[in-house]
PDB file of N, CA and C in Angstrom:
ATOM      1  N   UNK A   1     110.113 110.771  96.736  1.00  0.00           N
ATOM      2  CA  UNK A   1     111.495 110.555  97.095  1.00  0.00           C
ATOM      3  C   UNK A   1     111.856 111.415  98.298  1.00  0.00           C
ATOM      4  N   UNK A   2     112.590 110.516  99.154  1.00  0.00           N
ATOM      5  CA  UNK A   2     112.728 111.006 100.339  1.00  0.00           C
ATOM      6  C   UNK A   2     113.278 112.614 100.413  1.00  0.00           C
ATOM      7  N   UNK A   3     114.560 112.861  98.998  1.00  0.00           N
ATOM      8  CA  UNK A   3     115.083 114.250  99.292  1.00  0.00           C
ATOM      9  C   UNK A   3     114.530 115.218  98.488  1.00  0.00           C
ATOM     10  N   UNK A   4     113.229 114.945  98.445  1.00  0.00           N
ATOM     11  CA  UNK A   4     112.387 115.914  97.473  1.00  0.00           C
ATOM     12  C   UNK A   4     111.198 116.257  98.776  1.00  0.00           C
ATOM     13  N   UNK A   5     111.299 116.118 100.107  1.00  0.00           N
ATOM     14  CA  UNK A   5     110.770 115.837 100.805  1.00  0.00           C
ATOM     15  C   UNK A   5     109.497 114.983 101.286  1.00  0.00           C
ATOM     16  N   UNK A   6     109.225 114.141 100.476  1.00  0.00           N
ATOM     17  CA  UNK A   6     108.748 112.317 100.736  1.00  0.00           C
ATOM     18  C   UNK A   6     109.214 111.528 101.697  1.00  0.00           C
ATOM     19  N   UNK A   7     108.340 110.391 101.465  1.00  0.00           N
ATOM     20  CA  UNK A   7     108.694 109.784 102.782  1.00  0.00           C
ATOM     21  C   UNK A   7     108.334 108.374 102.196  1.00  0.00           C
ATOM     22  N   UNK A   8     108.863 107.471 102.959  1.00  0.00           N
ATOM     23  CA  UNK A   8     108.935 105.899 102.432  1.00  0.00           C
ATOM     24  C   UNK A   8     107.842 105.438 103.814  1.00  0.00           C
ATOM     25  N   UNK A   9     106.852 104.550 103.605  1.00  0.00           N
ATOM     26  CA  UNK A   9     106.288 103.348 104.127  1.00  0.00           C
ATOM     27  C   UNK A   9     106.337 102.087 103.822  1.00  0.00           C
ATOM     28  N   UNK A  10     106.313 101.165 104.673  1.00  0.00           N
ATOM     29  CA  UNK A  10     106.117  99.331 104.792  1.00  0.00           C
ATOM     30  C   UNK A  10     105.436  99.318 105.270  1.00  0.00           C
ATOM     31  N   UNK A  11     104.365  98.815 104.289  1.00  0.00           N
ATOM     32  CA  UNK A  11     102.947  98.104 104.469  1.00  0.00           C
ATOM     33  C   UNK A  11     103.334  96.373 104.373  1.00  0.00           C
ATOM     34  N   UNK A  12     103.391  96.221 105.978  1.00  0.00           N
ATOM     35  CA  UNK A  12     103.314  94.925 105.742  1.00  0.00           C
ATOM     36  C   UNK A  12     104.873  94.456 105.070  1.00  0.00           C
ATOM     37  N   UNK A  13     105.484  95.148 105.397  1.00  0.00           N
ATOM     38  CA  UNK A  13     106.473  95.109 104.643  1.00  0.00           C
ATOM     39  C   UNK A  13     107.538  93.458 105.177  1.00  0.00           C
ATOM     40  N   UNK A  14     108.412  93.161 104.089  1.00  0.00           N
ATOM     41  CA  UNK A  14     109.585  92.352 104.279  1.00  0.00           C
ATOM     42  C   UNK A  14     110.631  93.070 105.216  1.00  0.00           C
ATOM     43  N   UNK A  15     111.958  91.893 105.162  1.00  0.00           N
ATOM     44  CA  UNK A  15     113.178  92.789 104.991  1.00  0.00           C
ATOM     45  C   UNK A  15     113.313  94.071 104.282  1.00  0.00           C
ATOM     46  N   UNK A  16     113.620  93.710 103.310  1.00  0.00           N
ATOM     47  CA  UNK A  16     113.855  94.627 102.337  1.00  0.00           C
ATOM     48  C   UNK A  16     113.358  96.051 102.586  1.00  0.00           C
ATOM     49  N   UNK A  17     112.155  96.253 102.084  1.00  0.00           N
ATOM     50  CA  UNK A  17     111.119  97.137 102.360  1.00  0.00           C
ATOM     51  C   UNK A  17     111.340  97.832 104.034  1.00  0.00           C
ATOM     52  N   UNK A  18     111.284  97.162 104.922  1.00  0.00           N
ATOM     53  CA  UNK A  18     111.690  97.654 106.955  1.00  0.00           C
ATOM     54  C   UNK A  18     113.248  98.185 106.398  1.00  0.00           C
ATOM     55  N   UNK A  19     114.226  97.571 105.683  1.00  0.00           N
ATOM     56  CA  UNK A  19     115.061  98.174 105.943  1.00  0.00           C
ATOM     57  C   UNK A  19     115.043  99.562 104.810  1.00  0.00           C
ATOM     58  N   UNK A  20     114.791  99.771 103.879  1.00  0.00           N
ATOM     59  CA  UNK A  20     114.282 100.983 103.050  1.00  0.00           C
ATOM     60  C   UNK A  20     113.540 101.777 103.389  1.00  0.00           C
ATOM     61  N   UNK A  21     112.834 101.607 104.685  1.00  0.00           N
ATOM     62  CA  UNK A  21     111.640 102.714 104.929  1.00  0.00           C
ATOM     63  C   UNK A  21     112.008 103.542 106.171  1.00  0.00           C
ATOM     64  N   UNK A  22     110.989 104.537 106.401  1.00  0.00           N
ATOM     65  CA  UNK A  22     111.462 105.550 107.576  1.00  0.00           C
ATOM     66  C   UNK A  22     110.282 105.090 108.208  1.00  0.00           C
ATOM     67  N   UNK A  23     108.998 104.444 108.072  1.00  0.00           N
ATOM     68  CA  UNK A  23     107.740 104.489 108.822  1.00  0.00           C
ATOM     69  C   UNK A  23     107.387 103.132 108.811  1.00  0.00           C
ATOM     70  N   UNK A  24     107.215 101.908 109.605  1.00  0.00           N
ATOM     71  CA  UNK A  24     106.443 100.436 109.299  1.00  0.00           C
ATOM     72  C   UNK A  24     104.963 100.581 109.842  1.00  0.00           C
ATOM     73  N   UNK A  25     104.318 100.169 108.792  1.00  0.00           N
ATOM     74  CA  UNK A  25     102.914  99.796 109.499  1.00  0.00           C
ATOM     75  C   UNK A  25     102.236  98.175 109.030  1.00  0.00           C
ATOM     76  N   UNK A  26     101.777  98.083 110.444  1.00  0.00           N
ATOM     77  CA  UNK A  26     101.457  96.532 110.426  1.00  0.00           C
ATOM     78  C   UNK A  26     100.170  96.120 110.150  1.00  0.00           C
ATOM     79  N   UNK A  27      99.227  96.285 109.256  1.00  0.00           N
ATOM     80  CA  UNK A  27      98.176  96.278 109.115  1.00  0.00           C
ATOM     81  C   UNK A  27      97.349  94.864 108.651  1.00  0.00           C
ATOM     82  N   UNK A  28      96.267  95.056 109.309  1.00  0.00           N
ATOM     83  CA  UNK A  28      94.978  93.872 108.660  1.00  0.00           C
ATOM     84  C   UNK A  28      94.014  94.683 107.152  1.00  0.00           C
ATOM     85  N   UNK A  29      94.258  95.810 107.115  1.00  0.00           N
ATOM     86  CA  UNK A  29      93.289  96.424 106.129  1.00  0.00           C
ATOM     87  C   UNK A  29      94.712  97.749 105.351  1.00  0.00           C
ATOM     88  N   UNK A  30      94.237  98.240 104.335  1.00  0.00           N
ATOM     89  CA  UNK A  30      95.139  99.275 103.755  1.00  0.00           C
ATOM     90  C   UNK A  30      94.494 100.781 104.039  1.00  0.00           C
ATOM     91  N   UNK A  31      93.307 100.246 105.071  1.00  0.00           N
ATOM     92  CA  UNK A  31      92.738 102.075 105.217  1.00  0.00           C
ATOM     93  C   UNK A  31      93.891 102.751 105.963  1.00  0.00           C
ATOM     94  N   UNK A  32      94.633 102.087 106.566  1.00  0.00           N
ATOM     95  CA  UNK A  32      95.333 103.390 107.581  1.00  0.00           C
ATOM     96  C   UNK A  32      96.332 103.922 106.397  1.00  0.00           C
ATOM     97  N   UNK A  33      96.689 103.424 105.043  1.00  0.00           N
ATOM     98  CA  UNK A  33      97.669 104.288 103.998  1.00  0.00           C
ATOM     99  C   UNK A  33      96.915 104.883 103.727  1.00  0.00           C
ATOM    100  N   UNK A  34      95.362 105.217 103.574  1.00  0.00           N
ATOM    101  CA  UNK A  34      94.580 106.054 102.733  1.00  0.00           C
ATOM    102  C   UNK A  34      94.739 107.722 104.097  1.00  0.00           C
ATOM    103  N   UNK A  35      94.726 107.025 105.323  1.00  0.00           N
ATOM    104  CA  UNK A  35      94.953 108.185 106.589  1.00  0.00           C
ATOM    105  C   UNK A  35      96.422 108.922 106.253  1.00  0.00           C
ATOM    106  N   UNK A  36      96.914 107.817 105.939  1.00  0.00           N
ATOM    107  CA  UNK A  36      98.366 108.499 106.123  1.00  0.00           C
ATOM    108  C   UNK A  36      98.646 109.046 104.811  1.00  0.00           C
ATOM    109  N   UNK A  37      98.497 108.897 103.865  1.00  0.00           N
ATOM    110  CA  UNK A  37      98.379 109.368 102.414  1.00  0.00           C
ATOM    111  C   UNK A  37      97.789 111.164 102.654  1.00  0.00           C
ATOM    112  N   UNK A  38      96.093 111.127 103.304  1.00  0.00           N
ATOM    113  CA  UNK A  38      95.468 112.418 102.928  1.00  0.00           C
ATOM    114  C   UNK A  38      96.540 113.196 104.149  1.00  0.00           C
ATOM    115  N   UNK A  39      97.442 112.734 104.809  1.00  0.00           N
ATOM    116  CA  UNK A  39      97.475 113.936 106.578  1.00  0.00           C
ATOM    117  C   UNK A  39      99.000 113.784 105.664  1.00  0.00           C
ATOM    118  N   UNK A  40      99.854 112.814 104.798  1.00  0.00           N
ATOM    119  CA  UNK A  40     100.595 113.783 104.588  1.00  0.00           C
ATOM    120  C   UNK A  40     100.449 114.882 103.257  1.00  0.00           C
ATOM    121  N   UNK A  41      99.321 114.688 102.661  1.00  0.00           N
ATOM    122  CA  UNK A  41      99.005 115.745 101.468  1.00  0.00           C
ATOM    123  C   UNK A  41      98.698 116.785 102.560  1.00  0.00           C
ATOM    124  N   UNK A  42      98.002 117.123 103.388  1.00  0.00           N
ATOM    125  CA  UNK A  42      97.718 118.479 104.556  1.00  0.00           C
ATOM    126  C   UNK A  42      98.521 118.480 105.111  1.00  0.00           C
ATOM    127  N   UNK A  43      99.554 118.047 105.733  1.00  0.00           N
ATOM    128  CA  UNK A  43     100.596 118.321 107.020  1.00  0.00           C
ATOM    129  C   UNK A  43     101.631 118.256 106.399  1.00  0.00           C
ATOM    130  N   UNK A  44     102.108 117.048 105.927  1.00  0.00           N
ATOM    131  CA  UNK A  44     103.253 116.339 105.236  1.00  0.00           C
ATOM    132  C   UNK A  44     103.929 115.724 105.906  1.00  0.00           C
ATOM    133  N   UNK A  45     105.335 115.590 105.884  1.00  0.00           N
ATOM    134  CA  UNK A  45     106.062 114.825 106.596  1.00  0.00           C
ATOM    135  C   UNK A  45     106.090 114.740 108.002  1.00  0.00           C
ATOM    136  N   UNK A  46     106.238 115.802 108.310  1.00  0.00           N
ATOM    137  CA  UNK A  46     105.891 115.760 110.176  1.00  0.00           C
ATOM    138  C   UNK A  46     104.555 115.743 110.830  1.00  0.00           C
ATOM    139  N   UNK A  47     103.782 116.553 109.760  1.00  0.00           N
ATOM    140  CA  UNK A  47     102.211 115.952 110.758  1.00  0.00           C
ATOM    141  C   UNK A  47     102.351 114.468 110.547  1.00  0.00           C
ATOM    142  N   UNK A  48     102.364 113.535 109.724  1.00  0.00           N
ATOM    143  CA  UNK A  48     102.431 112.097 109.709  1.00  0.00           C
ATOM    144  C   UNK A  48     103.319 111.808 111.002  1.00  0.00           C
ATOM    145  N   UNK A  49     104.614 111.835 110.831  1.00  0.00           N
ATOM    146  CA  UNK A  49     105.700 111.363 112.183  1.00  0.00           C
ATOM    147  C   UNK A  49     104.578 111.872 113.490  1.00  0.00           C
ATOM    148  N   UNK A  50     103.808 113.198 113.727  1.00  0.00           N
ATOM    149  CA  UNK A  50     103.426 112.961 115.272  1.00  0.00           C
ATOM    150  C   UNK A  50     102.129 112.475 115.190  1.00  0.00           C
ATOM    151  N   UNK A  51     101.344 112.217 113.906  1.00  0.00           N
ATOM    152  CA  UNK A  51     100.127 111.195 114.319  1.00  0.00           C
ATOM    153  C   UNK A  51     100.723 109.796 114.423  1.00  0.00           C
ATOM    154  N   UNK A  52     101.819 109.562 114.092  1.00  0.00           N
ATOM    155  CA  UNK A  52     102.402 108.325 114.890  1.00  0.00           C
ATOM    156  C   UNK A  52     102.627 107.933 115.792  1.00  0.00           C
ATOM    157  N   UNK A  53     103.033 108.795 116.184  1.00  0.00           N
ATOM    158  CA  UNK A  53     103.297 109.054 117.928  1.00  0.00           C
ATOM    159  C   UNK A  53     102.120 109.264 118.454  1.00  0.00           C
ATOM    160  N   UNK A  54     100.965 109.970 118.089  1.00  0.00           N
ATOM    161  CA  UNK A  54      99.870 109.993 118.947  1.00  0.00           C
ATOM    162  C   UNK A  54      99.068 108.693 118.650  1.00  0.00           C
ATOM    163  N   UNK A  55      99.656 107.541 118.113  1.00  0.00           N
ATOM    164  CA  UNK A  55      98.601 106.508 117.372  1.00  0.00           C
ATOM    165  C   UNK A  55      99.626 105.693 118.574  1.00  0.00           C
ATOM    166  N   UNK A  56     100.658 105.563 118.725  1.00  0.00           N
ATOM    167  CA  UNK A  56     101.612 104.741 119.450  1.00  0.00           C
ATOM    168  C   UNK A  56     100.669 105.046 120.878  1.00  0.00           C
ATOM    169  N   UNK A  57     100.405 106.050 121.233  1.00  0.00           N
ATOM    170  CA  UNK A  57     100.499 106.308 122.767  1.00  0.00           C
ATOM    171  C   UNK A  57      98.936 106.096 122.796  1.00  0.00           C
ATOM    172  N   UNK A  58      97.961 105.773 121.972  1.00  0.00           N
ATOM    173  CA  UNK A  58      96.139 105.771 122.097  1.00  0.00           C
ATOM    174  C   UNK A  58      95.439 107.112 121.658  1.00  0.00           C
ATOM    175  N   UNK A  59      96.157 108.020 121.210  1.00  0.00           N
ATOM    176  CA  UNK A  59      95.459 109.222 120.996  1.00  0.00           C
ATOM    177  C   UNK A  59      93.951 109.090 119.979  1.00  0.00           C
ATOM    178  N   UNK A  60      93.051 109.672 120.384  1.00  0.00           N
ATOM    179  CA  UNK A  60      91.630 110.002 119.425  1.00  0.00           C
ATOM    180  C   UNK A  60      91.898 110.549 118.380  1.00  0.00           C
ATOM    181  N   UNK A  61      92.799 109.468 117.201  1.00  0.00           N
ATOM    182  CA  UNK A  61      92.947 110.122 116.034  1.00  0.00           C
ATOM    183  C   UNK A  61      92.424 109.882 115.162  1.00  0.00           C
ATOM    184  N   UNK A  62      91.516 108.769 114.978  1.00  0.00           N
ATOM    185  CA  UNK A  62      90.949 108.453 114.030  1.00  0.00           C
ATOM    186  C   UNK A  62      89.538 109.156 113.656  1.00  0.00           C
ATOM    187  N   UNK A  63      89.065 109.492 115.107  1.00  0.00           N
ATOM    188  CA  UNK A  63      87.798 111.290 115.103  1.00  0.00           C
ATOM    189  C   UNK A  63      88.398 112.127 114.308  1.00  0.00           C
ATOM    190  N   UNK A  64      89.781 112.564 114.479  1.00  0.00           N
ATOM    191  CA  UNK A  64      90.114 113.806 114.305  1.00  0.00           C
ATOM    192  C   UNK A  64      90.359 113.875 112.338  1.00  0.00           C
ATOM    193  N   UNK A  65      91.208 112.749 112.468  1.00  0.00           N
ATOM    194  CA  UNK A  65      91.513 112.634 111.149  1.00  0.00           C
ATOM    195  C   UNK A  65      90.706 112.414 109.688  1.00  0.00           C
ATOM    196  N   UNK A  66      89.668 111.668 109.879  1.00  0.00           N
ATOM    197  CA  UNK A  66      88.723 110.590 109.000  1.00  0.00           C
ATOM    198  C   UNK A  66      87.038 111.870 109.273  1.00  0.00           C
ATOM    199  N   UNK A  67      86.952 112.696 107.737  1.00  0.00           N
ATOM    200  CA  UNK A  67      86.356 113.899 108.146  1.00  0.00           C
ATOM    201  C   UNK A  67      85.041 112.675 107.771  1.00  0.00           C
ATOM    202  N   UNK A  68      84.741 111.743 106.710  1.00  0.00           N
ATOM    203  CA  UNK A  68      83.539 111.303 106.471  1.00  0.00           C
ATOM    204  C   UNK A  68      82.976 110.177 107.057  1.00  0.00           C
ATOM    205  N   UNK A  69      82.193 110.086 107.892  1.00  0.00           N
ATOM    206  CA  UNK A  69      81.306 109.714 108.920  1.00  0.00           C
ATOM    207  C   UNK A  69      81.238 107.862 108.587  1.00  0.00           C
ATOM    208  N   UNK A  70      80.784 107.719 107.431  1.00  0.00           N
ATOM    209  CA  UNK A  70      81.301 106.429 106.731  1.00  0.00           C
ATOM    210  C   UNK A  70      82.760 105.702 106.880  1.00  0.00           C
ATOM    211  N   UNK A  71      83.015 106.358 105.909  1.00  0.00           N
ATOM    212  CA  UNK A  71      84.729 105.913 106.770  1.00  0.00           C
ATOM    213  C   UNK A  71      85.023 105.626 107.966  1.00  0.00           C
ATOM    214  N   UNK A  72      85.057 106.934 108.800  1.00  0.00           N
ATOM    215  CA  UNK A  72      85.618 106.813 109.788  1.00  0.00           C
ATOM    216  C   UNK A  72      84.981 105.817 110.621  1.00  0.00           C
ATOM    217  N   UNK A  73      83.886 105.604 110.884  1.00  0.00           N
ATOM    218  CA  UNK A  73      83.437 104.279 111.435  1.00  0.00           C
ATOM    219  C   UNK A  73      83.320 102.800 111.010  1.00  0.00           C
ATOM    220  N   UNK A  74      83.881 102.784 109.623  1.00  0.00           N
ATOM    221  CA  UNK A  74      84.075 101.432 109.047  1.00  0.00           C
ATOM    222  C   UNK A  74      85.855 101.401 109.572  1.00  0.00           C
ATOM    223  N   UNK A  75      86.803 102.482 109.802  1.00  0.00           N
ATOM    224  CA  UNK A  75      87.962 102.356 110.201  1.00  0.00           C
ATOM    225  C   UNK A  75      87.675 101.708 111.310  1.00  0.00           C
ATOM    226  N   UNK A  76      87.362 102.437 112.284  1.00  0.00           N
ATOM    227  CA  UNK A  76      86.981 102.462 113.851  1.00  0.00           C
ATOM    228  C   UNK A  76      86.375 101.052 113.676  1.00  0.00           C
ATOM    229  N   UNK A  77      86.020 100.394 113.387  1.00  0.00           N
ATOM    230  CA  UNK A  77      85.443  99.104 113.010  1.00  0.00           C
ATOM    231  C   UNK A  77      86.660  98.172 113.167  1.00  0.00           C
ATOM    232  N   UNK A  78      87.510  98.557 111.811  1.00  0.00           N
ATOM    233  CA  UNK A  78      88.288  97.357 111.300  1.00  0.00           C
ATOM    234  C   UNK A  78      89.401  97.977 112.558  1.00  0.00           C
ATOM    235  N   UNK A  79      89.670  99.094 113.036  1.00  0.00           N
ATOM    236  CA  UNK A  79      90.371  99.111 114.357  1.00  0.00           C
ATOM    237  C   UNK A  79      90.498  98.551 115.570  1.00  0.00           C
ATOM    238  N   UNK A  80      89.028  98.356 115.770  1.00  0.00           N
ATOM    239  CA  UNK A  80      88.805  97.606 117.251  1.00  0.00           C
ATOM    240  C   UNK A  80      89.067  96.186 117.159  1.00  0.00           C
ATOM    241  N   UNK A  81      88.454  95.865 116.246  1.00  0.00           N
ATOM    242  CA  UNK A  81      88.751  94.103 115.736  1.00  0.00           C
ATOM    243  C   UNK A  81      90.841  93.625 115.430  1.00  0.00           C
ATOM    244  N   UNK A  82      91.028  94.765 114.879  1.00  0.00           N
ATOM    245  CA  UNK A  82      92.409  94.462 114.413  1.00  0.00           C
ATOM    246  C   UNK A  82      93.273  95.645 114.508  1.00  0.00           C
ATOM    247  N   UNK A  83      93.727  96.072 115.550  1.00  0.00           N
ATOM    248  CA  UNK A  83      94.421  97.261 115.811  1.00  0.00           C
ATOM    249  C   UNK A  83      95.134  97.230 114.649  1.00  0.00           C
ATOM    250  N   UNK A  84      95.831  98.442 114.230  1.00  0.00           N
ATOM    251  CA  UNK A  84      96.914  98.489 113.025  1.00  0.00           C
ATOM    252  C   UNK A  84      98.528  99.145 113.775  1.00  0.00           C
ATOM    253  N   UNK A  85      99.658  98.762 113.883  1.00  0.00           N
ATOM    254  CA  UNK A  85     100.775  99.074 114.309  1.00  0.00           C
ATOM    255  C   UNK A  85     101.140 100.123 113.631  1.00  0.00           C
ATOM    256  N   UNK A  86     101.792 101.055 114.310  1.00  0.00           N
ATOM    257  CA  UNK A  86     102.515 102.196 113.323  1.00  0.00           C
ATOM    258  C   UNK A  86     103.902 102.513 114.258  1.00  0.00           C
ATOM    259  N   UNK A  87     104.864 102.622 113.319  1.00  0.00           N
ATOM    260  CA  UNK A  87     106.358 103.102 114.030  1.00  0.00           C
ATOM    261  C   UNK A  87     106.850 103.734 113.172  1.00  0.00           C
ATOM    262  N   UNK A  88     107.720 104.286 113.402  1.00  0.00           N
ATOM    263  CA  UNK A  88     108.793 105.166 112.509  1.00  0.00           C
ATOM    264  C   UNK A  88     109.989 104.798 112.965  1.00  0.00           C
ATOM    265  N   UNK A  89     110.673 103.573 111.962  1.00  0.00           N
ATOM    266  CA  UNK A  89     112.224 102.952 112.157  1.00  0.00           C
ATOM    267  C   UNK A  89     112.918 103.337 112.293  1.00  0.00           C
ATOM    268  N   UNK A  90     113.918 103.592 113.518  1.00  0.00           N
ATOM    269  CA  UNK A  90     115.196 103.892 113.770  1.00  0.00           C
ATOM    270  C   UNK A  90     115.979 102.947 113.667  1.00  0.00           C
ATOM    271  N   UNK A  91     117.125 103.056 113.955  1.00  0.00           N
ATOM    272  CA  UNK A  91     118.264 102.131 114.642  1.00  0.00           C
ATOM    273  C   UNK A  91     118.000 101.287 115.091  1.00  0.00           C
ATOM    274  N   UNK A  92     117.362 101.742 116.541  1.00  0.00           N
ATOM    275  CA  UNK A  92     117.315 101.185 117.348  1.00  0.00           C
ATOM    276  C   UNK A  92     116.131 100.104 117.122  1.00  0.00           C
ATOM    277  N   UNK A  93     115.057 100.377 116.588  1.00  0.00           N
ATOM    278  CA  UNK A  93     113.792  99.066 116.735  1.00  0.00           C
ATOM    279  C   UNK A  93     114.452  98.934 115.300  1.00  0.00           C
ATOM    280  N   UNK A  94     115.163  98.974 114.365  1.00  0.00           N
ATOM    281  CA  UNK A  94     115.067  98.574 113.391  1.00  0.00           C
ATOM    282  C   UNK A  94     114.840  96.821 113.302  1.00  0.00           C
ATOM    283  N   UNK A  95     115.788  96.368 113.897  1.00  0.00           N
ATOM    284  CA  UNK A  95     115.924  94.380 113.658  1.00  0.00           C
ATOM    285  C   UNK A  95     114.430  94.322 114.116  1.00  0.00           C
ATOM    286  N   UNK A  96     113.988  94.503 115.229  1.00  0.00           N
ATOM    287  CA  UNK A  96     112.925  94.345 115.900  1.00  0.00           C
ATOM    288  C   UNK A  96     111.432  94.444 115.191  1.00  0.00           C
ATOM    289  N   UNK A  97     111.501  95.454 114.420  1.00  0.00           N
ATOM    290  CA  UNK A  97     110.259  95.363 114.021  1.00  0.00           C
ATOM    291  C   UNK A  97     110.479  94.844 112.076  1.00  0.00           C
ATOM    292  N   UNK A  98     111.883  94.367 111.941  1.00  0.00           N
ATOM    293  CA  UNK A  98     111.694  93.520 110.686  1.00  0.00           C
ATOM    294  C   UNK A  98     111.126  92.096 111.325  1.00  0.00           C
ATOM    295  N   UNK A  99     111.511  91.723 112.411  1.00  0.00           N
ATOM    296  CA  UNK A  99     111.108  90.396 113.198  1.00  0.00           C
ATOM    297  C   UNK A  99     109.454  90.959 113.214  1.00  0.00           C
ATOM    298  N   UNK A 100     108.610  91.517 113.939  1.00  0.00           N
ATOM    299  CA  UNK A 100     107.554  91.682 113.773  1.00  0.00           C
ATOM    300  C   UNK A 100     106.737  91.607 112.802  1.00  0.00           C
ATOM    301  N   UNK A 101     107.354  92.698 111.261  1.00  0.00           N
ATOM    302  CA  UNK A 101     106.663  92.597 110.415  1.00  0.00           C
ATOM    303  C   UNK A 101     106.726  91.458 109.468  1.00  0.00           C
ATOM    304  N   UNK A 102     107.759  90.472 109.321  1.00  0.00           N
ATOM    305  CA  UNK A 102     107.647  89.272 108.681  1.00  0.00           C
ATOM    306  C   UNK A 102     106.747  88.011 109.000  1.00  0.00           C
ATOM    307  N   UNK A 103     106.921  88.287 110.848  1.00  0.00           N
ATOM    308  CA  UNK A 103     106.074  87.475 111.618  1.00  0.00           C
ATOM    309  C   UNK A 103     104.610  87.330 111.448  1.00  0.00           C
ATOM    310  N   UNK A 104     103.995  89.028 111.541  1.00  0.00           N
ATOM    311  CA  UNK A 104     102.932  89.656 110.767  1.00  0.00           C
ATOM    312  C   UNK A 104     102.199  89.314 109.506  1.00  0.00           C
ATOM    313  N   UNK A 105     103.182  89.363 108.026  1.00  0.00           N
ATOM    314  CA  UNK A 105     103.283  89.620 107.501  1.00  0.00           C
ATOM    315  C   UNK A 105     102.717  87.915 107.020  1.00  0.00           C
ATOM    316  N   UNK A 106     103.674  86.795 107.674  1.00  0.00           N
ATOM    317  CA  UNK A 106     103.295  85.582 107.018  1.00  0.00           C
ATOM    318  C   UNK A 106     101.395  85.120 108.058  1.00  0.00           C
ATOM    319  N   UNK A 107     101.441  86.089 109.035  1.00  0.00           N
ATOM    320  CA  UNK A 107     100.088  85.647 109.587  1.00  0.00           C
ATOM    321  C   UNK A 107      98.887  86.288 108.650  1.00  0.00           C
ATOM    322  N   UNK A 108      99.355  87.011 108.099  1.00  0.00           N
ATOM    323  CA  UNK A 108      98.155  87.830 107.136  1.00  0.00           C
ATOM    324  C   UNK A 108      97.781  87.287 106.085  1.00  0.00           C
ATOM    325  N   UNK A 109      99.026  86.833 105.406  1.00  0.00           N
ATOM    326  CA  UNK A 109      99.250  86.428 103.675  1.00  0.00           C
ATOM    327  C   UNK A 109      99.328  85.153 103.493  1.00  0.00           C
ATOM    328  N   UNK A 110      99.658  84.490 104.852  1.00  0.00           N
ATOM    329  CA  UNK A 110      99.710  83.081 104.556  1.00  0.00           C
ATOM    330  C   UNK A 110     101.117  82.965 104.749  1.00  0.00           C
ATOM    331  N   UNK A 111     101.745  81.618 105.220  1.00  0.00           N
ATOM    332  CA  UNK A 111     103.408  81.519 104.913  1.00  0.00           C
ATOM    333  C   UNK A 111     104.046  81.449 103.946  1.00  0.00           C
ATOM    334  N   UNK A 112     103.399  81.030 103.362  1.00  0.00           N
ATOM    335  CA  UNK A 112     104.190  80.965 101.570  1.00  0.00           C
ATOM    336  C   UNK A 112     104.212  81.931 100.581  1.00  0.00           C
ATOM    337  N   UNK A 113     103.240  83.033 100.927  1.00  0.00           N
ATOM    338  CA  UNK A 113     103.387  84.038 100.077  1.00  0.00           C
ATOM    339  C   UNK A 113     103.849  85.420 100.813  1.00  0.00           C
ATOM    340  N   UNK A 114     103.620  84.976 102.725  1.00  0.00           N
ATOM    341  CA  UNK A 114     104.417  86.075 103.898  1.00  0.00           C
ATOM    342  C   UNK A 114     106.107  85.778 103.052  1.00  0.00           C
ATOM    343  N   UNK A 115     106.484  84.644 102.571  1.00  0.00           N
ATOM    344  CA  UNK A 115     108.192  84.393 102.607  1.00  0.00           C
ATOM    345  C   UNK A 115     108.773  85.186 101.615  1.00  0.00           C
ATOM    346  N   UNK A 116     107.700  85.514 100.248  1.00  0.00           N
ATOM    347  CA  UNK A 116     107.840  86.024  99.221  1.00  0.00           C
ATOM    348  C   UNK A 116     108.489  87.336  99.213  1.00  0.00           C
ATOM    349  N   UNK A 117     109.527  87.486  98.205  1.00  0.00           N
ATOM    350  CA  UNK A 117     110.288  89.272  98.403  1.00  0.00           C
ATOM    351  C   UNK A 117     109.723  90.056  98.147  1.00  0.00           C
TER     352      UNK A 117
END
């Protein structure tokens, strides 16, 4: 819970979910929650917010982050083939990236189950 100092993600998320969350990520695979899961158990809330920002801008984070050699190159894998989006919703991109992630969302899952709440 957010005021216990937690933090909300949309995986792939709806409405609903983009408008409830502080972070959207647009993913083809669920490894990048397993990234963002262990960096906020070590960092927490703000190391997550600036590996966002360094994931937004191309930063070498997936070296830095992903300590087992396996992993990290089955990420780096499913990365190159299918980049994964990451933002942290404001105001301002809020409409914007509910338009994205539904758009997303029915290309992944299919349309009939993307429409689903």
């Amino acid at each position: 819970m957010r005021q216990n100092g937690g933090m909300t993600v949309a995986f792939n998320g709806n409405r609903y979910a983009i408008e409830a969350a502080e972070v959207a990520c647009l993913s083809h695979h669920p490894d990048i929650l397993a990234i963002i899961c262990q960096l906020f158990w070590e960092k927490g809330k703000q190391g997550v917010m600036e590996m966002i920002e360094d994931w937004r801008t191309g930063g070498p984070l997936i070296n830095q982050l992903i300590s087992d050699p396996s992993f990290r190159e089955a990420v780096m894998e499913k990365e190159r083939k299918y980049p994964s989006h990451l933002e942290v919703i404001t105001e301002k991109n809020r409409f914007s990236l509910i338009k994205q992630s539904e758009t997303f969302r029915g290309q992944v899952r299919g349309e009939a189950v993307g429409r689903l709440g």
